[in-house]
PDB file of N, CA and C in Angstrom:
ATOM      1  N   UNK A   1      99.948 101.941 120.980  1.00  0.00           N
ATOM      2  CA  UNK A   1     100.349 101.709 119.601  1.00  0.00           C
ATOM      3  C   UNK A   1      99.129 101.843 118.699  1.00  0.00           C
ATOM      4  N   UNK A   2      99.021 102.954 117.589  1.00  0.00           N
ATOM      5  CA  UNK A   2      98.442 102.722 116.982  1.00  0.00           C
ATOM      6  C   UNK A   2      98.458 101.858 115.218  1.00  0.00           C
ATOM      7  N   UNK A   3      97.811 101.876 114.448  1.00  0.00           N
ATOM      8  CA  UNK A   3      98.061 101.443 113.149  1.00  0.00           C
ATOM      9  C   UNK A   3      97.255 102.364 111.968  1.00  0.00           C
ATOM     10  N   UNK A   4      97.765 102.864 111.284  1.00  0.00           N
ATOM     11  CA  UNK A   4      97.413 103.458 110.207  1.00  0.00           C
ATOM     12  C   UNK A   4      97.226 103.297 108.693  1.00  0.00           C
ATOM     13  N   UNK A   5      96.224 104.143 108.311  1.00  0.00           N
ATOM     14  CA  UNK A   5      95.781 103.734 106.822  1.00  0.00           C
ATOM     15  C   UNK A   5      97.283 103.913 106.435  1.00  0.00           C
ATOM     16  N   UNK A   6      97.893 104.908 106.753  1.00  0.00           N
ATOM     17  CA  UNK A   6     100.009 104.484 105.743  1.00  0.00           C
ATOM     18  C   UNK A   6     100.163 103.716 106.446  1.00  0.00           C
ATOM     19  N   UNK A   7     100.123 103.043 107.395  1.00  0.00           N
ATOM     20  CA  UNK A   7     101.132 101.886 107.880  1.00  0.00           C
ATOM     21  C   UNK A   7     100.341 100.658 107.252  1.00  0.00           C
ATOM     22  N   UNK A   8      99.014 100.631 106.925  1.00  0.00           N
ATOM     23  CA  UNK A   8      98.852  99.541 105.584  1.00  0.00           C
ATOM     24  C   UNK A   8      98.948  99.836 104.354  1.00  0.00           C
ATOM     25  N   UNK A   9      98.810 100.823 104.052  1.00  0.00           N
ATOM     26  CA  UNK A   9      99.686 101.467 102.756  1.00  0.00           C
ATOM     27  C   UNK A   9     100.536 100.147 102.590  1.00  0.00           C
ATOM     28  N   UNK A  10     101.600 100.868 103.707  1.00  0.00           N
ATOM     29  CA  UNK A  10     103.113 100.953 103.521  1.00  0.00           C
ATOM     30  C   UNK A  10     103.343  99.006 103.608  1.00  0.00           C
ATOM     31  N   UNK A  11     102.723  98.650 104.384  1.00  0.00           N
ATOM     32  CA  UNK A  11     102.775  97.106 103.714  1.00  0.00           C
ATOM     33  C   UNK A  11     102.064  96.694 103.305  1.00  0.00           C
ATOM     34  N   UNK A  12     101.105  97.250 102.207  1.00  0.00           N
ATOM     35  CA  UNK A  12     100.608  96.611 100.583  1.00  0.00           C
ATOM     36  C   UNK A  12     101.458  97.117  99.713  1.00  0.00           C
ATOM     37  N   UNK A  13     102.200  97.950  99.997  1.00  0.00           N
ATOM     38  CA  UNK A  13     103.148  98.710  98.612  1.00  0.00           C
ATOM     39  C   UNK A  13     104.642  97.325  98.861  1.00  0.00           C
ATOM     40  N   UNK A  14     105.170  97.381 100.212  1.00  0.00           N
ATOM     41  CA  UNK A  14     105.962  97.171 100.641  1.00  0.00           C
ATOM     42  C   UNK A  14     106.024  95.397 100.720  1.00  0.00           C
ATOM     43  N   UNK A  15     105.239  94.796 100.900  1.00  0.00           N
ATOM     44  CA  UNK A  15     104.489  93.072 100.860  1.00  0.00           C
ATOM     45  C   UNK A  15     103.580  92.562  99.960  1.00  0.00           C
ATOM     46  N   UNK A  16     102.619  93.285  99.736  1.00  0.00           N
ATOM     47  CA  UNK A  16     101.818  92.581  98.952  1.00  0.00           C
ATOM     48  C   UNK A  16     101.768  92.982  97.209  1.00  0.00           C
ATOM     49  N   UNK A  17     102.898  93.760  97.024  1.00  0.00           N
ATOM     50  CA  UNK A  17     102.945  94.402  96.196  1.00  0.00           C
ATOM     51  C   UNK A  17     102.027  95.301  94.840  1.00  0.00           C
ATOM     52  N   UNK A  18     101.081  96.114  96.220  1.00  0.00           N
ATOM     53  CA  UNK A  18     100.410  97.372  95.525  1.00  0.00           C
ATOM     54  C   UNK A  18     101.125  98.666  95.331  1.00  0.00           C
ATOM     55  N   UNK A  19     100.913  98.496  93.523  1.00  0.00           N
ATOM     56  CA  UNK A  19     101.575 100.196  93.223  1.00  0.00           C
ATOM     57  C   UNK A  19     102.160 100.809  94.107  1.00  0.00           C
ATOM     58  N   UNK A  20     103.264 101.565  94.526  1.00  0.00           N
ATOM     59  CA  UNK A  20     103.349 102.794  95.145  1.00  0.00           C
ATOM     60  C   UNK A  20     102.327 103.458  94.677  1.00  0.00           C
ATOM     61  N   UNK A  21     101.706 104.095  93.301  1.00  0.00           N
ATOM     62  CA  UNK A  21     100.790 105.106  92.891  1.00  0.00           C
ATOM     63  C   UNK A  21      99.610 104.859  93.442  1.00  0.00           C
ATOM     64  N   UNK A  22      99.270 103.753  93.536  1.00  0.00           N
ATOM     65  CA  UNK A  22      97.774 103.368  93.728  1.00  0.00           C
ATOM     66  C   UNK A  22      97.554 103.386  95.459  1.00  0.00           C
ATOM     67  N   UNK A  23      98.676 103.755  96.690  1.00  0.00           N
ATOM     68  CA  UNK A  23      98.158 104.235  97.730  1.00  0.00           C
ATOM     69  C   UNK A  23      97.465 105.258  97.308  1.00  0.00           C
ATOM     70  N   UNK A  24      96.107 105.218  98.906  1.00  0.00           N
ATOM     71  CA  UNK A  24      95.296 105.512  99.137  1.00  0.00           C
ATOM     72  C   UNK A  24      95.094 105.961 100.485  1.00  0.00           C
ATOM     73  N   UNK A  25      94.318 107.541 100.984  1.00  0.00           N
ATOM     74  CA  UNK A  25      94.370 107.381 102.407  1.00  0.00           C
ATOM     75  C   UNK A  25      93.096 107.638 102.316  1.00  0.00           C
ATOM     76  N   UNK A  26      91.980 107.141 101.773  1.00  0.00           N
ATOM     77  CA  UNK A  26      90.652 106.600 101.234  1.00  0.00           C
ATOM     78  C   UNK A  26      90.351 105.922 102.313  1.00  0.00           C
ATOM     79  N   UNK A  27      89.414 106.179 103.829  1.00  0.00           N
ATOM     80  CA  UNK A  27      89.522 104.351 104.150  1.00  0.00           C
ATOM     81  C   UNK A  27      88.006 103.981 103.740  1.00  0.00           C
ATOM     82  N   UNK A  28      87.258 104.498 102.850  1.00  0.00           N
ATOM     83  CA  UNK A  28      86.146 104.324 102.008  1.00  0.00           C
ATOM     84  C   UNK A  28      86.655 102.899 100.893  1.00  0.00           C
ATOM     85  N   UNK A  29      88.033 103.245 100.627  1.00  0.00           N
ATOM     86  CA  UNK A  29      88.632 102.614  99.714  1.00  0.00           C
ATOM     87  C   UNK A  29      88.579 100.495  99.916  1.00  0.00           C
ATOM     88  N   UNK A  30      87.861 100.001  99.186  1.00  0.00           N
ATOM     89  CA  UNK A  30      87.788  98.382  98.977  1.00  0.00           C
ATOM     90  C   UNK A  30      89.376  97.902  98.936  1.00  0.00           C
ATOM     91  N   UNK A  31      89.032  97.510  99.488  1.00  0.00           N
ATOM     92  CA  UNK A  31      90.474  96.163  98.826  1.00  0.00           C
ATOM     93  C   UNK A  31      90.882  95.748  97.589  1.00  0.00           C
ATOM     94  N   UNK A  32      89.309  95.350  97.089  1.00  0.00           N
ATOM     95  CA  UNK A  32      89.199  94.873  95.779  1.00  0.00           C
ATOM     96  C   UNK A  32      89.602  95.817  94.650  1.00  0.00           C
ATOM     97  N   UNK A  33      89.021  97.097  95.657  1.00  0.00           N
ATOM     98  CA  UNK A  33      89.022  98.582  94.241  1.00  0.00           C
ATOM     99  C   UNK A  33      90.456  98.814  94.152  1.00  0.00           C
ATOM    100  N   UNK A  34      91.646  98.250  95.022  1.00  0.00           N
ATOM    101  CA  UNK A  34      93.374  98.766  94.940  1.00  0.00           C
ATOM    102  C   UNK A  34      93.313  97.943  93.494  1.00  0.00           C
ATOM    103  N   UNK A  35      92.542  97.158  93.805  1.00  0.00           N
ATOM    104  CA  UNK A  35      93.048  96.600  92.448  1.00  0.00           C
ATOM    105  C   UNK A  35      93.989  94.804  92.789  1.00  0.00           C
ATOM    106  N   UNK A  36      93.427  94.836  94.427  1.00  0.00           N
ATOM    107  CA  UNK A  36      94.050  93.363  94.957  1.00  0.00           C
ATOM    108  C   UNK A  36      93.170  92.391  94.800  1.00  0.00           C
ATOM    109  N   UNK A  37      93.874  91.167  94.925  1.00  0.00           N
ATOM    110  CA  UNK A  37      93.352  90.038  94.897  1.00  0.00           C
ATOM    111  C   UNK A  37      92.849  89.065  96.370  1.00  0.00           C
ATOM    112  N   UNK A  38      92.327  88.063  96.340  1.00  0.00           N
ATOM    113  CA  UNK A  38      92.441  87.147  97.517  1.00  0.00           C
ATOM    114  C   UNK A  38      93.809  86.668  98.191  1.00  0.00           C
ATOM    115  N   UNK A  39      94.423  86.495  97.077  1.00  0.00           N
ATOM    116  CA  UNK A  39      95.673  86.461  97.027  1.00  0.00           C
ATOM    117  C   UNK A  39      96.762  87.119  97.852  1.00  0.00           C
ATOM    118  N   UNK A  40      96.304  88.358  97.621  1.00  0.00           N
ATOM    119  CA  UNK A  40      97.249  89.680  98.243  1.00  0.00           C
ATOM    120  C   UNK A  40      96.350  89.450  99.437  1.00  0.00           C
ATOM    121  N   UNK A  41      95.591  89.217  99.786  1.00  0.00           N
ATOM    122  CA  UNK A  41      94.803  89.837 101.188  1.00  0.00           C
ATOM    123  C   UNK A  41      95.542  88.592 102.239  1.00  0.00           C
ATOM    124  N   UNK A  42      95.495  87.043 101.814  1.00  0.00           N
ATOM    125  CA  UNK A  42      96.310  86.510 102.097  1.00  0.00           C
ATOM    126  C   UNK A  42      97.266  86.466 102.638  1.00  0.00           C
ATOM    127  N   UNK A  43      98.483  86.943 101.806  1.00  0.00           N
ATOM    128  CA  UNK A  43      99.790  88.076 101.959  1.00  0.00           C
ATOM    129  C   UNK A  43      99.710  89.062 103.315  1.00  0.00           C
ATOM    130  N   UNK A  44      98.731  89.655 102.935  1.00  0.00           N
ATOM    131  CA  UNK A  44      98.348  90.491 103.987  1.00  0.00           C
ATOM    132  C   UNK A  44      97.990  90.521 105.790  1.00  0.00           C
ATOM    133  N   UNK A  45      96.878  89.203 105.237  1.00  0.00           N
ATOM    134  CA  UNK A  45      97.117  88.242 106.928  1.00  0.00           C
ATOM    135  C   UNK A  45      98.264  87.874 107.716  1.00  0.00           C
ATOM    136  N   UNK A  46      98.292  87.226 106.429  1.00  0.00           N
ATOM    137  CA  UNK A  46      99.856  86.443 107.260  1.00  0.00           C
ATOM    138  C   UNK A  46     101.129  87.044 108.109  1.00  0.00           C
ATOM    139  N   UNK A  47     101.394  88.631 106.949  1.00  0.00           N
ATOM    140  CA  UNK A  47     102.394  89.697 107.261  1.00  0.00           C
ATOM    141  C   UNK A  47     101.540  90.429 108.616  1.00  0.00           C
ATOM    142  N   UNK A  48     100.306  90.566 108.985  1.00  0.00           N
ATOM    143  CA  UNK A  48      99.746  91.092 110.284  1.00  0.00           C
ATOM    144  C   UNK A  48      99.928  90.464 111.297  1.00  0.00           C
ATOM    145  N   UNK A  49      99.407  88.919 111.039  1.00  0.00           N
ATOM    146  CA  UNK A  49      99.890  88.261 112.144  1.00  0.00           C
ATOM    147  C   UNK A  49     101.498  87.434 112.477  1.00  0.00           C
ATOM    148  N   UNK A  50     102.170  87.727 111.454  1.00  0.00           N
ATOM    149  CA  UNK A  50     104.068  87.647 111.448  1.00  0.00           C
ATOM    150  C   UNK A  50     104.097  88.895 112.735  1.00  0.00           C
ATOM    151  N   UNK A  51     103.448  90.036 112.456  1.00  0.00           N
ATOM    152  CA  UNK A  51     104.224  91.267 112.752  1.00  0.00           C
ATOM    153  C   UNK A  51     103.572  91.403 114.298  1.00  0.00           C
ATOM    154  N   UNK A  52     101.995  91.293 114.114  1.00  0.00           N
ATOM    155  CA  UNK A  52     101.280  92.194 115.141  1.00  0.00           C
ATOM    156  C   UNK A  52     100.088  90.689 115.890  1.00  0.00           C
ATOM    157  N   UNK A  53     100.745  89.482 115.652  1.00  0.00           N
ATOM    158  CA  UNK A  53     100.368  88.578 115.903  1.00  0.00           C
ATOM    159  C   UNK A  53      98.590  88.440 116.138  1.00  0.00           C
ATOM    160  N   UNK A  54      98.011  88.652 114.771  1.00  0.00           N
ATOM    161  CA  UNK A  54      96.964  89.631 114.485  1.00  0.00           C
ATOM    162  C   UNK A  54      96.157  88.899 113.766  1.00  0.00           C
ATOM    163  N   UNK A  55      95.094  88.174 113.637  1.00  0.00           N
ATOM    164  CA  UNK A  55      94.269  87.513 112.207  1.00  0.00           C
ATOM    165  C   UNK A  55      93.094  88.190 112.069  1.00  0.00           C
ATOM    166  N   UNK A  56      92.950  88.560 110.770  1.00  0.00           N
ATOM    167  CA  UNK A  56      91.832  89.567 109.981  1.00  0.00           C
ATOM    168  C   UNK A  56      90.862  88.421 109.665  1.00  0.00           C
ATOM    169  N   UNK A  57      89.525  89.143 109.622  1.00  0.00           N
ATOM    170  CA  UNK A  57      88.337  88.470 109.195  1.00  0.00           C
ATOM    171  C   UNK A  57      88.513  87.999 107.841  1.00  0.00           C
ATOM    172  N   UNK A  58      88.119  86.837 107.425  1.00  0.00           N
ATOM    173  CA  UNK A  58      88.578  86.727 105.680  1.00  0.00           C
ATOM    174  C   UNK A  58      87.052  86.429 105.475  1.00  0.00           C
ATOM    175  N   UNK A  59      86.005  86.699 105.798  1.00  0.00           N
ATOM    176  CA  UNK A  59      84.697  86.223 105.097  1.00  0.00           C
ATOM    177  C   UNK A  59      83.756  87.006 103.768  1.00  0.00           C
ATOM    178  N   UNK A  60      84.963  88.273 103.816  1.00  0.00           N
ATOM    179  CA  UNK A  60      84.425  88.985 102.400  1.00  0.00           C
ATOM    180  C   UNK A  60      85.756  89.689 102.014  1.00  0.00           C
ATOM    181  N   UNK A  61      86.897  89.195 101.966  1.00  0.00           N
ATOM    182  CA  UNK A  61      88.291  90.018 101.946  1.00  0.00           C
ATOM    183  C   UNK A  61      88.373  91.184 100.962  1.00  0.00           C
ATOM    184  N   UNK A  62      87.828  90.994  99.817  1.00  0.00           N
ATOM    185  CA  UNK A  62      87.667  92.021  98.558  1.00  0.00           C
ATOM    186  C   UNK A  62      86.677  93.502  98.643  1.00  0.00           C
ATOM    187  N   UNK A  63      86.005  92.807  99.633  1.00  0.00           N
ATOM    188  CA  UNK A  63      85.170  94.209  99.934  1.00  0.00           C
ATOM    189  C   UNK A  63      85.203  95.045 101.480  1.00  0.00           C
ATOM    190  N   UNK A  64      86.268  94.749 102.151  1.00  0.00           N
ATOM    191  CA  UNK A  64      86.889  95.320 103.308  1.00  0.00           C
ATOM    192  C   UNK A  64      87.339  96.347 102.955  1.00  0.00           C
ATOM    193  N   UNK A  65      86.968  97.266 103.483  1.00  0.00           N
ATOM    194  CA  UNK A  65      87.685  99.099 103.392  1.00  0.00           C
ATOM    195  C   UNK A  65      88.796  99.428 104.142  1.00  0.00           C
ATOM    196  N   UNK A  66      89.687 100.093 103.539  1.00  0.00           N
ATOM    197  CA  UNK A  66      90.645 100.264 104.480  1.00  0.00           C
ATOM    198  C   UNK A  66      90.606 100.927 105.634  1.00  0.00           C
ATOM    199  N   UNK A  67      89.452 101.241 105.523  1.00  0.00           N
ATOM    200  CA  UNK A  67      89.262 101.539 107.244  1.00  0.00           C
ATOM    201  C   UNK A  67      88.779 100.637 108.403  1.00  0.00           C
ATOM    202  N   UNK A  68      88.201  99.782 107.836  1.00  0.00           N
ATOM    203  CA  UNK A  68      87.854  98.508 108.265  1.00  0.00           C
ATOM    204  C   UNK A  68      89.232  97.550 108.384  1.00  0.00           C
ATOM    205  N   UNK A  69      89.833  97.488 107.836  1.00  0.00           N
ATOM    206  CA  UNK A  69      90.749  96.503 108.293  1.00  0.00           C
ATOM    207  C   UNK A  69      91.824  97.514 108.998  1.00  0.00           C
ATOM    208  N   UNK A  70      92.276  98.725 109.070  1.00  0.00           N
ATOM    209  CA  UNK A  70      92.707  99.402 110.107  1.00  0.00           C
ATOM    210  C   UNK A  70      92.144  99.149 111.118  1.00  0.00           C
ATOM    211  N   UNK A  71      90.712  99.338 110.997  1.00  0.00           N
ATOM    212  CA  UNK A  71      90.592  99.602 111.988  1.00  0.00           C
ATOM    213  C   UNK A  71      90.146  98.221 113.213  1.00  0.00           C
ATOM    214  N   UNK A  72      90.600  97.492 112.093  1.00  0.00           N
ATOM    215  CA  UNK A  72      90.314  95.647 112.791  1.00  0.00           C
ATOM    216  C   UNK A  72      91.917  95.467 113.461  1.00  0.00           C
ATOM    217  N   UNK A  73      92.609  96.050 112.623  1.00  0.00           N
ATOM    218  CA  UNK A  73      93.803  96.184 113.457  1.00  0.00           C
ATOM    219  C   UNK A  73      94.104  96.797 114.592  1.00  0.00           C
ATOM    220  N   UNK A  74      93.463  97.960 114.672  1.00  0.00           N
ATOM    221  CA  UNK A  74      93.930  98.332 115.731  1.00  0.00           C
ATOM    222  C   UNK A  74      92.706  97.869 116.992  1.00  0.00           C
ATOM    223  N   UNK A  75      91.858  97.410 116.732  1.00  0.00           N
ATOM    224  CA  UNK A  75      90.780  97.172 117.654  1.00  0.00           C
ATOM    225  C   UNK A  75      91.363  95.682 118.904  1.00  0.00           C
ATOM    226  N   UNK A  76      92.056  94.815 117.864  1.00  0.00           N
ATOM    227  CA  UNK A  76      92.625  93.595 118.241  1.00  0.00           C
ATOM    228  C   UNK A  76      94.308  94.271 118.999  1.00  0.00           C
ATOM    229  N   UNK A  77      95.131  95.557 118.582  1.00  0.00           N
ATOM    230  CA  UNK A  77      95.780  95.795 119.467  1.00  0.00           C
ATOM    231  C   UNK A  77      95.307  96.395 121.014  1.00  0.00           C
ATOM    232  N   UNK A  78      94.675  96.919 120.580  1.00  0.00           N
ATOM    233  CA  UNK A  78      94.291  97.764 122.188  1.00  0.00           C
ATOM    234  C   UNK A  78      93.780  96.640 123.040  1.00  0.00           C
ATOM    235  N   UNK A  79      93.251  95.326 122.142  1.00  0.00           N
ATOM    236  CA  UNK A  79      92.795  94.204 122.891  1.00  0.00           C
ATOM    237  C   UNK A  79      94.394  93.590 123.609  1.00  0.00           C
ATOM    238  N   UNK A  80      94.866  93.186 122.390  1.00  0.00           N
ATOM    239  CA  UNK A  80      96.160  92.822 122.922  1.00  0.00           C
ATOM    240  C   UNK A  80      96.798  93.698 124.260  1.00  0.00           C
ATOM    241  N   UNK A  81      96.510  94.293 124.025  1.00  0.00           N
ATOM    242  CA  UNK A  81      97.717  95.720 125.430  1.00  0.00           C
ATOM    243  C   UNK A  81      96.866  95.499 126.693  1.00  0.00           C
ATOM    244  N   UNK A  82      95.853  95.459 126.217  1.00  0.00           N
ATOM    245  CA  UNK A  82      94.429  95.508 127.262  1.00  0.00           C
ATOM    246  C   UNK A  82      95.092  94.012 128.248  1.00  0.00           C
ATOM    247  N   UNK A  83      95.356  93.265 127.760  1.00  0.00           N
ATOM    248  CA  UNK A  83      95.728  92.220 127.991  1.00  0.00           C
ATOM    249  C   UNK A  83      97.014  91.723 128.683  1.00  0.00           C
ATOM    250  N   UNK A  84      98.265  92.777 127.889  1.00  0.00           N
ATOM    251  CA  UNK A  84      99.015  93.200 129.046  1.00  0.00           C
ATOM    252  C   UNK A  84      99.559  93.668 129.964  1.00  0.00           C
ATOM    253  N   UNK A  85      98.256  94.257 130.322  1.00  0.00           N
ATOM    254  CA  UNK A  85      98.372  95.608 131.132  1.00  0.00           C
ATOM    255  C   UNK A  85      98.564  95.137 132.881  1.00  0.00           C
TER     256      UNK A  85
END
């Protein structure tokens, strides 16, 4: 299983409610620069670990790139699988 810059797109557009316009497949792209808050990143945890039973680093949430938190996602799945293998 992987996770993708659209599959966080698709739940910041879809959950945390960022623009449809303002996706990005940027993963240079800040958090902060979508134009989100602490708030939304929040949102964001919570809906990762609802879904992909998953908790993101929160010690600088606004300046996480979306490639960075992809790629925190998917680093913690392959852990997960790794796990039930």
């Amino acid at each position: 299983m992987s996770f993708t810059i659209d599959d966080l797109m698709e739940l910041l557009v879809s959950k945390v409610g960022l623009p449809p316009e303002a996706r990005t497949e940027d993963p240079e792209q800040t958090f902060g620069e979508l134009g989100l808050d602490s708030l939304a990143f929040l949102q964001l945890q919570s809906e990762l670990q609802e879904r992909y039973g998953i908790e993101l680093p929160d010690e600088r949430p606004l300046a996480q790139t979306i490639g960075e938190i992809a790629g925190a996602v998917n680093e913690r799945l392959a852990r997960n699988e790794g796990a039930h293998a």
